[in-house]
Every structure is written in structure tokens, then in C-alpha cells.
N, C-alpha and C. Protein backbone atom coordinates (compact mmCIF):
# COMPACT_ATOMS: atom_id res chain seq x y z
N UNK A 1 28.04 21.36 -0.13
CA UNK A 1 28.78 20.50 -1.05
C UNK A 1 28.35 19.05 -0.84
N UNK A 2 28.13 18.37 -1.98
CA UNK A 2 27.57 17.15 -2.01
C UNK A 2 28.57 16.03 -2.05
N UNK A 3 28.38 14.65 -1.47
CA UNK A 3 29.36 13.79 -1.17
C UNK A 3 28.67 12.45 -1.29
N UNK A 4 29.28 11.69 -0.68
CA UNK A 4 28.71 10.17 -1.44
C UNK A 4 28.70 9.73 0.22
N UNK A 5 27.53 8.91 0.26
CA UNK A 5 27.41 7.90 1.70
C UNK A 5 28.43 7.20 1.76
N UNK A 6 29.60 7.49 2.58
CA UNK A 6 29.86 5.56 2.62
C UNK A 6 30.77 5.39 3.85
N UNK A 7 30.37 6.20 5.07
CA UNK A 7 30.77 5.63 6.18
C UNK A 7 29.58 5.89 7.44
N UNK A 8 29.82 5.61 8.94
CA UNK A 8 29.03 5.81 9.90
C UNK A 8 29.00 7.43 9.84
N UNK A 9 29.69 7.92 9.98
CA UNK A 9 29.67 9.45 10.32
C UNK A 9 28.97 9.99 9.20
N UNK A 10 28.69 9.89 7.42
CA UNK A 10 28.20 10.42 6.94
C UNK A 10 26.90 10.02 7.26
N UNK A 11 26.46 8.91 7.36
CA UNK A 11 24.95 8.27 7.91
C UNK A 11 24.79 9.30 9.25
N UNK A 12 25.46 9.55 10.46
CA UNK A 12 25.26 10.02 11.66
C UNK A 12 24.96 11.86 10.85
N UNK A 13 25.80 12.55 9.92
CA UNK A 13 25.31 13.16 9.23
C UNK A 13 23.77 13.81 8.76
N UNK A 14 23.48 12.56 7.45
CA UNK A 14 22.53 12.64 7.16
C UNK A 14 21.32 12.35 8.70
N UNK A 15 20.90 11.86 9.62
CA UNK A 15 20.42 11.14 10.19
C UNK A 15 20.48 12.34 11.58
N UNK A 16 21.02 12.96 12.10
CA UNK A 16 21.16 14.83 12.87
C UNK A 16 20.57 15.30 11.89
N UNK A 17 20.99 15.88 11.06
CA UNK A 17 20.55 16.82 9.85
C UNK A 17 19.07 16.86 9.81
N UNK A 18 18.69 15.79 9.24
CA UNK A 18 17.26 15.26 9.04
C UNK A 18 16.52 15.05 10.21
N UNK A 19 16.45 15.03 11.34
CA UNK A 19 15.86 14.98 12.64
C UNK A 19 16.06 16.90 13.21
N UNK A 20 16.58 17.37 13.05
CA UNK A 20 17.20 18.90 13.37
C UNK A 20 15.92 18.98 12.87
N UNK A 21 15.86 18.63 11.57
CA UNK A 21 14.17 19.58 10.97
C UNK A 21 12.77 19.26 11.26
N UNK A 22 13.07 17.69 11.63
CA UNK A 22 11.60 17.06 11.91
C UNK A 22 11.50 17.88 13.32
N UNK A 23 12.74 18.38 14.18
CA UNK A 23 12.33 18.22 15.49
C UNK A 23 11.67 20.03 15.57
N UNK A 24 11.94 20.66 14.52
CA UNK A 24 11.59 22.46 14.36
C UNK A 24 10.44 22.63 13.29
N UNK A 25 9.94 20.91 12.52
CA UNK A 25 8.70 21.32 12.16
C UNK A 25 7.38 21.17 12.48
N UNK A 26 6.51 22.43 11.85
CA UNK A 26 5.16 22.55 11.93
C UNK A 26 4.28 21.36 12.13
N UNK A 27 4.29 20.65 11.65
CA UNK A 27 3.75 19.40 11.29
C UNK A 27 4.29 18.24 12.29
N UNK A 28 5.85 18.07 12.26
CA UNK A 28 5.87 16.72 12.51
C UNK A 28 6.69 16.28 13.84
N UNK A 29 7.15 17.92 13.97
CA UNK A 29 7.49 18.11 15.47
C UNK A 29 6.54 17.69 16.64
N UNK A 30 5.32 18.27 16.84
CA UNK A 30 4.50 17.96 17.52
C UNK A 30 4.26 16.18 17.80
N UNK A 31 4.58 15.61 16.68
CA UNK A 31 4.53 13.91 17.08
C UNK A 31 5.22 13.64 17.04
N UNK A 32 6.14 13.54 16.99
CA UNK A 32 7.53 12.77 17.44
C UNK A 32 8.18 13.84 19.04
N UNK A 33 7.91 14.66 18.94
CA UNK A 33 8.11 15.04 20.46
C UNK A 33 7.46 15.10 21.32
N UNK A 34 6.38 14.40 21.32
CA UNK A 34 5.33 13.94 22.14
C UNK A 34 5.73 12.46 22.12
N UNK A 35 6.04 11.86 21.49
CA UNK A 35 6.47 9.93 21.78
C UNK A 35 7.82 10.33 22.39
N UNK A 36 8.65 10.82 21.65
CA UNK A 36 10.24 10.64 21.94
C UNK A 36 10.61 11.09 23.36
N UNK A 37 10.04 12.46 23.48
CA UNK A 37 9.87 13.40 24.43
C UNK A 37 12.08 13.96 25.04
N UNK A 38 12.83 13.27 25.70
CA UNK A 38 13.45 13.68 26.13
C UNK A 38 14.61 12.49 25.64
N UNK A 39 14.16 11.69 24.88
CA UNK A 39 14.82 10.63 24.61
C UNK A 39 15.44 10.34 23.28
N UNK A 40 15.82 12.16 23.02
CA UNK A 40 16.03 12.12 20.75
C UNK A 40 17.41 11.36 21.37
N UNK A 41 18.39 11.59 22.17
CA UNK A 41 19.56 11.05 22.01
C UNK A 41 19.51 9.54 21.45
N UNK A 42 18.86 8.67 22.24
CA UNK A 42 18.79 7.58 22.57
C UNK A 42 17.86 7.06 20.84
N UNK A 43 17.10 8.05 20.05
CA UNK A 43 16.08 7.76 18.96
C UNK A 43 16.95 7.53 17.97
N UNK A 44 18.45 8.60 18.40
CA UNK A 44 19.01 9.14 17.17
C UNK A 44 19.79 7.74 16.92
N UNK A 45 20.68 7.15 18.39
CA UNK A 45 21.35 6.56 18.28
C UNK A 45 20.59 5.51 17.09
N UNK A 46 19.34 4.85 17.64
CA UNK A 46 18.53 3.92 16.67
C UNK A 46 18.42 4.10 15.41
N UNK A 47 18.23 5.31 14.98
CA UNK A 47 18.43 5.70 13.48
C UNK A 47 19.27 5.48 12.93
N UNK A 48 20.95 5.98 13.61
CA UNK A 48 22.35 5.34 12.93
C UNK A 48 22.08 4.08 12.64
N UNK A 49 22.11 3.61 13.62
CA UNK A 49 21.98 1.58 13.16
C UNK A 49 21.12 1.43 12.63
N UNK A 50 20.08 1.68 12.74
CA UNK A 50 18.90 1.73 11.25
C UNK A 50 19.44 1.90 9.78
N UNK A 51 20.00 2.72 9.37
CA UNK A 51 20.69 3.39 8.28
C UNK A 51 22.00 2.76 8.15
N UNK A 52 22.93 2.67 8.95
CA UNK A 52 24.06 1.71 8.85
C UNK A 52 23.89 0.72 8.45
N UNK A 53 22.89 -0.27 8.71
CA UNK A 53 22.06 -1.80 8.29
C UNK A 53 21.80 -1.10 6.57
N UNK A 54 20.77 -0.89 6.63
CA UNK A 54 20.21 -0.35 5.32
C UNK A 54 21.34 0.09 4.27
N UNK A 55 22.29 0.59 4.47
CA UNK A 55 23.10 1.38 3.50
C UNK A 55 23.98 0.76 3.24
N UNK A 56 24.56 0.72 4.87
CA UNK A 56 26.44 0.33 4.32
C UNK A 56 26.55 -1.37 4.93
N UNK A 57 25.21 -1.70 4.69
CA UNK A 57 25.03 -3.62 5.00
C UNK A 57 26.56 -3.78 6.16
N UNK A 58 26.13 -3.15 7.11
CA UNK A 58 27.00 -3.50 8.35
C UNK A 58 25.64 -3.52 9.35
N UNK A 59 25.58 -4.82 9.86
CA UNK A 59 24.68 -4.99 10.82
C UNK A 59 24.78 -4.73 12.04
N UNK A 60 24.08 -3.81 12.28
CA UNK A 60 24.44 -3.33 13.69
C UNK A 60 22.61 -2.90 14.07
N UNK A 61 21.76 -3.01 13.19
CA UNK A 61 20.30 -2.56 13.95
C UNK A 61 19.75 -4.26 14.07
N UNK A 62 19.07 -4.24 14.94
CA UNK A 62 18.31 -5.61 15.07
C UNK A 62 16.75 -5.14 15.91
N UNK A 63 15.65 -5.15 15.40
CA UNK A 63 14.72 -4.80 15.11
C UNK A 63 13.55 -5.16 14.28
N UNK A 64 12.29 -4.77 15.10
CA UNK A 64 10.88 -4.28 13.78
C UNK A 64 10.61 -2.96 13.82
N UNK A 65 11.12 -2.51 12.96
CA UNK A 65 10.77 -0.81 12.72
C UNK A 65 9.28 -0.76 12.88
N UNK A 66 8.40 -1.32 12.39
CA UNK A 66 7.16 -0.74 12.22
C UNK A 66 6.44 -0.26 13.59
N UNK A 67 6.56 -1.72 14.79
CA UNK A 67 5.98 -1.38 15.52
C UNK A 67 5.92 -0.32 16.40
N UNK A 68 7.13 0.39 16.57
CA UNK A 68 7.16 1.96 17.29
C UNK A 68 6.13 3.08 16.77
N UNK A 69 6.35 2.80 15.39
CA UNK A 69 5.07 3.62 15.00
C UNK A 69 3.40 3.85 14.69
N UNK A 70 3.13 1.93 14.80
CA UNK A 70 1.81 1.65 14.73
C UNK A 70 0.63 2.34 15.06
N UNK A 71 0.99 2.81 16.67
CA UNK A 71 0.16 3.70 17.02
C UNK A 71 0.11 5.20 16.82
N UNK A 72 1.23 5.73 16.13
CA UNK A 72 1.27 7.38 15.91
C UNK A 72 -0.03 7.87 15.19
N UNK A 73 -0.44 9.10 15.63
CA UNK A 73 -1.64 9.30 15.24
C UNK A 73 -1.02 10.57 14.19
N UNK A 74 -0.95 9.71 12.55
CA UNK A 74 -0.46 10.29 11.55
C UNK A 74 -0.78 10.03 10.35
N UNK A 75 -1.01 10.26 8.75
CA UNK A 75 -1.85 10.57 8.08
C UNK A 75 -0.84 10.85 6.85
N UNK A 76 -1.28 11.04 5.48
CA UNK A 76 -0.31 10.84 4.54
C UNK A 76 0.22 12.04 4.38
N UNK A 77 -0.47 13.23 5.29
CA UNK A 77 -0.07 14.27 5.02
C UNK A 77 1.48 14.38 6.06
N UNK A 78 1.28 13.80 6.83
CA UNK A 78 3.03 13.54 7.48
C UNK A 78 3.93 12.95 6.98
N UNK A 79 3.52 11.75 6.39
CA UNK A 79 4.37 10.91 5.68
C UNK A 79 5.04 11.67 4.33
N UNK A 80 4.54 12.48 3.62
CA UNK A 80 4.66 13.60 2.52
C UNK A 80 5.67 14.38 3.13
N UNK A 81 5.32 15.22 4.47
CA UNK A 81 6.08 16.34 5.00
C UNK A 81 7.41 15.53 5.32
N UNK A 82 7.26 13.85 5.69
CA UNK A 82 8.67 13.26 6.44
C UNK A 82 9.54 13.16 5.06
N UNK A 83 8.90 12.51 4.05
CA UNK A 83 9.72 12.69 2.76
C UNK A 83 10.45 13.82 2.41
N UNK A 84 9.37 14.79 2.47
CA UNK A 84 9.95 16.00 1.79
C UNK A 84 11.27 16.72 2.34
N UNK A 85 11.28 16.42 3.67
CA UNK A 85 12.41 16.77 4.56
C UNK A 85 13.41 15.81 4.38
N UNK A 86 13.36 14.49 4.40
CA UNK A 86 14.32 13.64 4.23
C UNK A 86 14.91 13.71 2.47
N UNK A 87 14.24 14.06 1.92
CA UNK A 87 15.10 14.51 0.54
C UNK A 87 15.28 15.65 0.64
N UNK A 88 15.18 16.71 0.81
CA UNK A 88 15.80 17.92 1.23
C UNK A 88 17.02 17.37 1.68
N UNK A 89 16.97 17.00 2.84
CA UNK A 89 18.50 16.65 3.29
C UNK A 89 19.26 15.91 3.21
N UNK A 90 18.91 15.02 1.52
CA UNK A 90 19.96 14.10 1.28
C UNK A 90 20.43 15.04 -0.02
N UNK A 91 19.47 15.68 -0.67
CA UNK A 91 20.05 16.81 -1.78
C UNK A 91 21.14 17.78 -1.53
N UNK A 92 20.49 18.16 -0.13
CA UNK A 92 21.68 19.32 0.38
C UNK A 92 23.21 18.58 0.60
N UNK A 93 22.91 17.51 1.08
CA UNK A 93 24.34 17.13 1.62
C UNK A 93 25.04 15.87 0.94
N UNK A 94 24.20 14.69 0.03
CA UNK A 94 24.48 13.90 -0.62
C UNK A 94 24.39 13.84 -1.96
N UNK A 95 25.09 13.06 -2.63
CA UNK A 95 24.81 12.33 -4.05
C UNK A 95 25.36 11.08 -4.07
N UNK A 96 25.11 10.64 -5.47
CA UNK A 96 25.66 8.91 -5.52
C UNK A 96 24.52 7.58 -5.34
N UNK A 97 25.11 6.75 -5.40
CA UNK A 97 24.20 5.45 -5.23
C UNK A 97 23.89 5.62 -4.08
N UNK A 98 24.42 5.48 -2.51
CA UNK A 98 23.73 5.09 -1.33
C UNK A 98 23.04 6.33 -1.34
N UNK A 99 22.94 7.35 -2.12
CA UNK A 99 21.88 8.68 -2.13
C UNK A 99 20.63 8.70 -2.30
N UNK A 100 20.75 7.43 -3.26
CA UNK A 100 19.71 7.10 -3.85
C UNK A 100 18.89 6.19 -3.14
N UNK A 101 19.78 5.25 -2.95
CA UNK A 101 19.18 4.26 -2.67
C UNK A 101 18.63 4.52 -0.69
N UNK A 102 19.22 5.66 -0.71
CA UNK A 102 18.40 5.87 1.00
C UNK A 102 17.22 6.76 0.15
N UNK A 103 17.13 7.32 -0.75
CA UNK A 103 15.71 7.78 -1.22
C UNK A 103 14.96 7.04 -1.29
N UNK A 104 15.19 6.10 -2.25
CA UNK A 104 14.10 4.52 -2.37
C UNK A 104 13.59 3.85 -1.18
N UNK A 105 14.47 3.90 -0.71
CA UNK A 105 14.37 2.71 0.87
C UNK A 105 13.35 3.91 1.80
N UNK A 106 13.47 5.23 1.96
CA UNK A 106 12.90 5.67 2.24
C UNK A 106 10.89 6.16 1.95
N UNK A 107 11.30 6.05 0.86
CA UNK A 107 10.06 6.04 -0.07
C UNK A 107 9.04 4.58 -0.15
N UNK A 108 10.03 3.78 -0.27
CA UNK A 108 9.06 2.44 0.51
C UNK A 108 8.50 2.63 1.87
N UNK A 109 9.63 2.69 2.49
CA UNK A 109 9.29 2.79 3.96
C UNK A 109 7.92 2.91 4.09
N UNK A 110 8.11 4.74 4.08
CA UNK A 110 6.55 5.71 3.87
C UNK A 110 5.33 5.13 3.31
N UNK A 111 5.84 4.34 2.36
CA UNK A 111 4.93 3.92 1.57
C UNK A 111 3.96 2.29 2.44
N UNK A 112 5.22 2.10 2.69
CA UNK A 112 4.33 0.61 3.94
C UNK A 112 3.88 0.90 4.94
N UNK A 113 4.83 2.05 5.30
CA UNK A 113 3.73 2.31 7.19
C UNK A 113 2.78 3.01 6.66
N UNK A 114 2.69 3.89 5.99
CA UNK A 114 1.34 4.58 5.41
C UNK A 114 0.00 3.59 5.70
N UNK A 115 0.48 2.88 5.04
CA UNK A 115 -0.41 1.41 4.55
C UNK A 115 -0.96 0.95 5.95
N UNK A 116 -0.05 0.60 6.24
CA UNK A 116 -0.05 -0.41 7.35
C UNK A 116 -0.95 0.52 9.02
N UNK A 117 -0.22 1.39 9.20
CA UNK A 117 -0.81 2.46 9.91
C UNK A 117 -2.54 2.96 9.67
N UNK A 118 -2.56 3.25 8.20
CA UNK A 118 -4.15 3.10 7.67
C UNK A 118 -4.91 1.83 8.30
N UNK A 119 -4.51 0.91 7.90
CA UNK A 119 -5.08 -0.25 8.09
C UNK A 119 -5.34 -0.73 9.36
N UNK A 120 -4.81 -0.47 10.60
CA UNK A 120 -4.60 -0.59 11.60
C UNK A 120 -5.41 -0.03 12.26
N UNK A 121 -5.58 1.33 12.29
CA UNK A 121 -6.37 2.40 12.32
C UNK A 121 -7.80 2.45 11.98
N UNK A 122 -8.22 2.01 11.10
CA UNK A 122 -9.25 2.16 10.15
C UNK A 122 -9.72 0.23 10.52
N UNK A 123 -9.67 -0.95 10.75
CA UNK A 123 -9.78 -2.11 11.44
C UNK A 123 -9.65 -2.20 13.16
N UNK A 124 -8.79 -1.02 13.79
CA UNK A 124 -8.42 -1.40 14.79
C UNK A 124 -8.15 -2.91 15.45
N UNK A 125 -7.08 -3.21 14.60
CA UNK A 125 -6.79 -4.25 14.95
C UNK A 125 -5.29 -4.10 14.94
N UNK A 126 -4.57 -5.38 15.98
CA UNK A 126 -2.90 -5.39 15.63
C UNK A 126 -2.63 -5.72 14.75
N UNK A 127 -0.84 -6.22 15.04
CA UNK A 127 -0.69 -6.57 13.65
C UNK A 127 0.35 -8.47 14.77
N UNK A 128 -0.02 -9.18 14.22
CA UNK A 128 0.86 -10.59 14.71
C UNK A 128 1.80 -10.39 15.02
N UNK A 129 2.94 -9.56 14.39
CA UNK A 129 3.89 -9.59 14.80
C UNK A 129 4.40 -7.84 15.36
């Protein structure tokens, strides 16, 4: 049954849900449980406040997302599989505006580290900040 974002616990929700699958798939298990390794508690917590910021504009993450992932050795074919899972599990369990709008925000995301990760990769160079 589908519901509308609009507190911490539905974010803590979506945000378990969606890691449950990254952490049992083919693909994307293998890298993120090789960085994270024993430390999803502590990843997950970061995700809430990630998503809490993003959604329900209560500031509670303070951060640069990108740089944790700069170095993952990953490819658009992950970034595809991370989508595909993260809308899966906002379909199954959400609707509404913050439904959406964690689709979008998500879909950028992907769309900049893609980028950015390429570029990095492919220059071997950092990034300034």
C-alpha cells in the first residue's frame, strides 16, 4: 500500500527498504560491501539525514556526498541497476510529491556522479573540493 513521504520514519522506510536490495544484489552488492563492509548501520544512519535534508528540508545532513564515492570502481551500468532499485522501492511503498521528487533528486544525483566519476577516472585527476 502506497503512502506519501512526510516524516523521518517514512524516509528511514524508504532508505532500509532500498539498501535491503542493494545489499542482496548481483551487481551492486559486491561494491558497496566491499567500502561499507561492517559499517551499513552507521551508512544507513547517513542516508536518513541525507534524505531528511533533501525531502522534508529539515537539516540534519551536513556534508559532500560526492566524495565517498569518487573512487568506487563503477560504471553506468550500476548507476542504472541503483536507479532501478531505488524506484522499485519508492513505487512499492510511495506516492505523492516527495515521491517524486526523491525520484528526480535521485535521477540527478546518478546523473552527476556518473559524470563526475567518468571524468575522474578517465583524467585521473581530483576534484578541489
Amino acid at each position: 500500500m502506497q503512502k506519501e513521504i512526510l516524516d523521518l520514519d517514512d524516509i528511514k522506510l524508504l532508505v532500509d527498504s532500498f539498501y535491503t536490495k542493494v545489499q542482496q544484489d548481483e551487481l551492486l552488492a559486491v561494491v558497496f560491501n566491499k567500502v561499507i563492509k561492517d559499517q551499513w548501520p552507521k551508512h544507513l544512519e547517513k542516508m536518513y539525514s541525507f534524505w531528511q535534508t533533501v525531502l522534508l528540508e529539515e537539516h540534519t545532513y551536513y556534508g559532500a556526498p560526492f566524495m565517498p564515492h569518487m573512487n568506487l570502481p563503477v560504471s553506468k551500468k550500476h548507476f542504472d541497476r541503483w536507479l532501478e532499485l531505488f524506484f522499485e522501492t519508492l513505487d512499492e511503498l510511495f506516492s505523492g510529491e516527495k515521491a517524486e521528487e526523491a525520484r528526480w533528486r535521485a535521477n540527478k544525483m546518478a546523473e552527476m556522479f556518473q559524470l563526475k566519476i567518468a571524468h575522474y577516472q578517465k583524467t585521473n585527476s581530483k576534484p578541489l573540493i
